[in-house]
N, C-alpha and C. Protein backbone atom coordinates (compact mmCIF):
# COMPACT_ATOMS: atom_id res chain seq x y z
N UNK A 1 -0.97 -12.35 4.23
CA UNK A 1 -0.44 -11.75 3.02
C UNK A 1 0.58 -12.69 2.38
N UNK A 2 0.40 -12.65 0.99
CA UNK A 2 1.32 -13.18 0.61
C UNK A 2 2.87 -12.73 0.31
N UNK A 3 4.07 -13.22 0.00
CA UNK A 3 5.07 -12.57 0.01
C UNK A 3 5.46 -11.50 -1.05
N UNK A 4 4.78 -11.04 -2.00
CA UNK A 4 4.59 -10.37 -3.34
C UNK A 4 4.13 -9.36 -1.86
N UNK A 5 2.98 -9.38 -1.68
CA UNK A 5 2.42 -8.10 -0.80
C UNK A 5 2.88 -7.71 0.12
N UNK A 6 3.83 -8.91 1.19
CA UNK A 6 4.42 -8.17 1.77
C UNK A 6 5.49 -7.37 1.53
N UNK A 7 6.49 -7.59 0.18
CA UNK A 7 7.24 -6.82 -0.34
C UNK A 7 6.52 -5.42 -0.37
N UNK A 8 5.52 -5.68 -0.97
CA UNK A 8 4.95 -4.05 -1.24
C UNK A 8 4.99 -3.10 -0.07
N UNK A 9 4.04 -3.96 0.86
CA UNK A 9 3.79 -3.27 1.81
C UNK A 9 4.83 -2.55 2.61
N UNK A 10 5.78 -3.25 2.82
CA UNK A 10 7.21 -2.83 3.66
C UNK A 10 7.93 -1.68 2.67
N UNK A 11 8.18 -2.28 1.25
CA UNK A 11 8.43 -1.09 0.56
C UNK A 11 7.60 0.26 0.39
N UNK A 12 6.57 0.21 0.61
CA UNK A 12 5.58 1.11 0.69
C UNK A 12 5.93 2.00 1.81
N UNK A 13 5.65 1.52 3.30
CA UNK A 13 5.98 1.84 4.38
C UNK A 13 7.12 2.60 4.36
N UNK A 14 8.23 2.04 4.34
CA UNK A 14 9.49 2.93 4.13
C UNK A 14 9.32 4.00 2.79
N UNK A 15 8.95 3.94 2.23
CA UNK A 15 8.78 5.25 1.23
C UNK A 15 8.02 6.31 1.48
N UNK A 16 6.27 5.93 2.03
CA UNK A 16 6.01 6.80 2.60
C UNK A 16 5.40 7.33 3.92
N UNK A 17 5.88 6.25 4.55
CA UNK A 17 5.65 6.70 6.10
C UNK A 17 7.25 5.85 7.19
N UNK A 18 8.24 6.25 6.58
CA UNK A 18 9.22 5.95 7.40
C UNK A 18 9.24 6.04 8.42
N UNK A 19 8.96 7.56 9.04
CA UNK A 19 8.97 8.64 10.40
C UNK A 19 7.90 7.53 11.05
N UNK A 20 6.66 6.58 10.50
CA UNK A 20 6.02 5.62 11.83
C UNK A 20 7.06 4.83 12.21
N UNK A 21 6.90 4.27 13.53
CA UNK A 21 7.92 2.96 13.90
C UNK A 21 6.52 1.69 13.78
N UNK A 22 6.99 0.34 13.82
CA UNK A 22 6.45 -0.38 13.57
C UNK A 22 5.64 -1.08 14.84
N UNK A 23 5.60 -0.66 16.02
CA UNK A 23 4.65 -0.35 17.10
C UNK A 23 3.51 0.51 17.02
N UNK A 24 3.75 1.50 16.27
CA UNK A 24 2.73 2.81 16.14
C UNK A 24 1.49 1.86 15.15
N UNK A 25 0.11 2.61 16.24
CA UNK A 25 -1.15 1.87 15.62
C UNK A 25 -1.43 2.27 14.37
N UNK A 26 -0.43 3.21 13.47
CA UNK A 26 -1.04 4.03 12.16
C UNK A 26 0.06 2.49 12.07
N UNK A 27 0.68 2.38 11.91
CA UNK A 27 1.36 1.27 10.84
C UNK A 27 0.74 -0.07 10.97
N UNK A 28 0.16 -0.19 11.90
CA UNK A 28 -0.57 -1.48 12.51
C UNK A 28 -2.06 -1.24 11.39
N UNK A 29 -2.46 -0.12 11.42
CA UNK A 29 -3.60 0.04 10.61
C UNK A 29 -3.25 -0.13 8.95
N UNK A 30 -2.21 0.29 8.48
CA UNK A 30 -1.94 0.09 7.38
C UNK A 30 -1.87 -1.54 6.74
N UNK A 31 -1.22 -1.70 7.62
CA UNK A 31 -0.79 -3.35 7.75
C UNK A 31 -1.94 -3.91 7.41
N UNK A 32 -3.09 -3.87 7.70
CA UNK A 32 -4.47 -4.22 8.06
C UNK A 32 -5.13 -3.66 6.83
N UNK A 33 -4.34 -2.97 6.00
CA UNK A 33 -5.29 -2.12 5.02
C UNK A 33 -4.52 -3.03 3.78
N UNK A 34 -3.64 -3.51 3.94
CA UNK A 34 -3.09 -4.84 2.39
C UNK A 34 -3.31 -5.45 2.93
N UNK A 35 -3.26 -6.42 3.87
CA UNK A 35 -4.07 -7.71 4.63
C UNK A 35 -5.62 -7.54 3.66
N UNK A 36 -6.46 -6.99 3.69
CA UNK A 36 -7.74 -7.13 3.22
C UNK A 36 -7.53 -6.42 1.48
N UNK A 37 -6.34 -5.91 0.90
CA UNK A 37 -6.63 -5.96 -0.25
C UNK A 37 -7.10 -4.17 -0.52
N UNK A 38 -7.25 -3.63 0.49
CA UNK A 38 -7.81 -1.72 0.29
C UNK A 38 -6.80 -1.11 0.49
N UNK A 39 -5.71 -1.16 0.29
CA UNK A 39 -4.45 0.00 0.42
C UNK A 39 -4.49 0.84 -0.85
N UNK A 40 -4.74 0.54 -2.00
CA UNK A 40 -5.57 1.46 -2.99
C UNK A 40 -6.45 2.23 -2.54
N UNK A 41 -7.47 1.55 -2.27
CA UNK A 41 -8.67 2.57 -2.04
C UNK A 41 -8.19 3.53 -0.81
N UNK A 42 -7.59 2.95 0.18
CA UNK A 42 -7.19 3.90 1.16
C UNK A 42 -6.22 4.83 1.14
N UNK A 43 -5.53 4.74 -0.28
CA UNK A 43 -4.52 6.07 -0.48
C UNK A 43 -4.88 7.01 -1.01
N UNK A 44 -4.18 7.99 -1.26
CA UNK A 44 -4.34 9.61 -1.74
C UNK A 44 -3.66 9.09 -2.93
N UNK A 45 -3.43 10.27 -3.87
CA UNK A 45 -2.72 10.07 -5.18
C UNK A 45 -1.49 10.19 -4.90
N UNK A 46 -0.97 10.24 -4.10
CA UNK A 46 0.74 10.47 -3.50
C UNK A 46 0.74 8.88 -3.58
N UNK A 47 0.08 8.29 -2.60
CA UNK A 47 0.09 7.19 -2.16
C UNK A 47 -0.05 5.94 -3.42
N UNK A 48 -1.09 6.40 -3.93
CA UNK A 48 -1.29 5.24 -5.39
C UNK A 48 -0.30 5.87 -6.27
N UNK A 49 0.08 7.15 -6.29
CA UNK A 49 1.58 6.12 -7.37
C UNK A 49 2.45 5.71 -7.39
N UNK A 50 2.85 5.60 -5.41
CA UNK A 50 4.17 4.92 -4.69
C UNK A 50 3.74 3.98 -5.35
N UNK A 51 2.48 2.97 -4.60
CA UNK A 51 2.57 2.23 -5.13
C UNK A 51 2.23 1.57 -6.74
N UNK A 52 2.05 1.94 -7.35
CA UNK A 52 2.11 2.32 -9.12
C UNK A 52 3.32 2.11 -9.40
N UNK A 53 3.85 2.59 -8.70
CA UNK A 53 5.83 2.72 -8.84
C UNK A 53 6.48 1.12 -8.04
N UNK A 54 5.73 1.26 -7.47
CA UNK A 54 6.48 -0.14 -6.38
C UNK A 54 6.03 -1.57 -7.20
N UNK A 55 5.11 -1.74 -7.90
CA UNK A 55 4.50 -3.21 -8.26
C UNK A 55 3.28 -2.27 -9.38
N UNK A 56 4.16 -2.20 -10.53
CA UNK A 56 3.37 -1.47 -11.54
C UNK A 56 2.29 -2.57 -12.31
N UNK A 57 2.70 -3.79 -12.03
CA UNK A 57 2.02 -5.02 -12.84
C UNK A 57 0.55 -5.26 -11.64
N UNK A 58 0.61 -4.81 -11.06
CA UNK A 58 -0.51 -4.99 -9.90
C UNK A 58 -1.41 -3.89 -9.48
N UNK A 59 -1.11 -2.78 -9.81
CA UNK A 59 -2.09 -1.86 -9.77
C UNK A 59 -2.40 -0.86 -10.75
N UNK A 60 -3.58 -0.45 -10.76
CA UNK A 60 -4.27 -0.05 -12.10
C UNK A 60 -3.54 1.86 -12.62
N UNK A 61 -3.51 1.42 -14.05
CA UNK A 61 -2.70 2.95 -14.28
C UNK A 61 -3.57 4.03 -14.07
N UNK A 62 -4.92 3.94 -14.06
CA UNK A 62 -5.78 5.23 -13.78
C UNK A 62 -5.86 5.45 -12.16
N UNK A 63 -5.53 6.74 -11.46
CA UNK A 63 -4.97 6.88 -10.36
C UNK A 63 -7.14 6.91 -9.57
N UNK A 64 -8.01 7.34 -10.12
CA UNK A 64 -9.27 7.28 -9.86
C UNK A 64 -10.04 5.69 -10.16
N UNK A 65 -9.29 4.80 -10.57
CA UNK A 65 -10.09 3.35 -10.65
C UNK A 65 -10.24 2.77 -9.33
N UNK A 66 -11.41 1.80 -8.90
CA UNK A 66 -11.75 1.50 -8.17
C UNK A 66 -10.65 0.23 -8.02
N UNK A 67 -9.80 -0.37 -6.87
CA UNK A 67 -8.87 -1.19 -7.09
C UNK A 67 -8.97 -2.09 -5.78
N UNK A 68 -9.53 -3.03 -5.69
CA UNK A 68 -9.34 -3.86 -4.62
C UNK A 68 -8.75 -5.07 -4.94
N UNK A 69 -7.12 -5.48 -4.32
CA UNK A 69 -6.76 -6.64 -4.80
C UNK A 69 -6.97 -7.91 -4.05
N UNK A 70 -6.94 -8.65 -4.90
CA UNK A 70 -7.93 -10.09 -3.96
C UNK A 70 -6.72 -10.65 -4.10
């Protein structure tokens, strides 16, 4: 990842899954889900407008668009 994504991702993390610790395999899976670019596709609408909110220049304003970032 690059450092743009890892900002996200960590900001992400702490917004909406604080309560994981960073041992726990759900955060390990997440991790793994911006590594390949599907943390869009893999969120709920809670989730896409954290991040909507977190790096608005990077993800798409329609909360149903197909979004994989390369």
């Amino acid at each position: 990842m690059d450092n743009k994504t890892i900002k996200i991702f960590k900001e992400y993390m702490e917004k909406r899954f604080s309560h994981v610790e960073i041992e726990d395999p759900y955060y390990k899976e997440w991790e793994k889900r911006f590594k390949k670019g599907m943390e869009w596709q893999n969120s709920d609408y809670t989730g896409r407008a954290m991040l909507k909110d977190i790096a608005y220049d990077v993800y798409p304003n329609d909360k149903d668009d197909f979004f994989i970032r390369k």
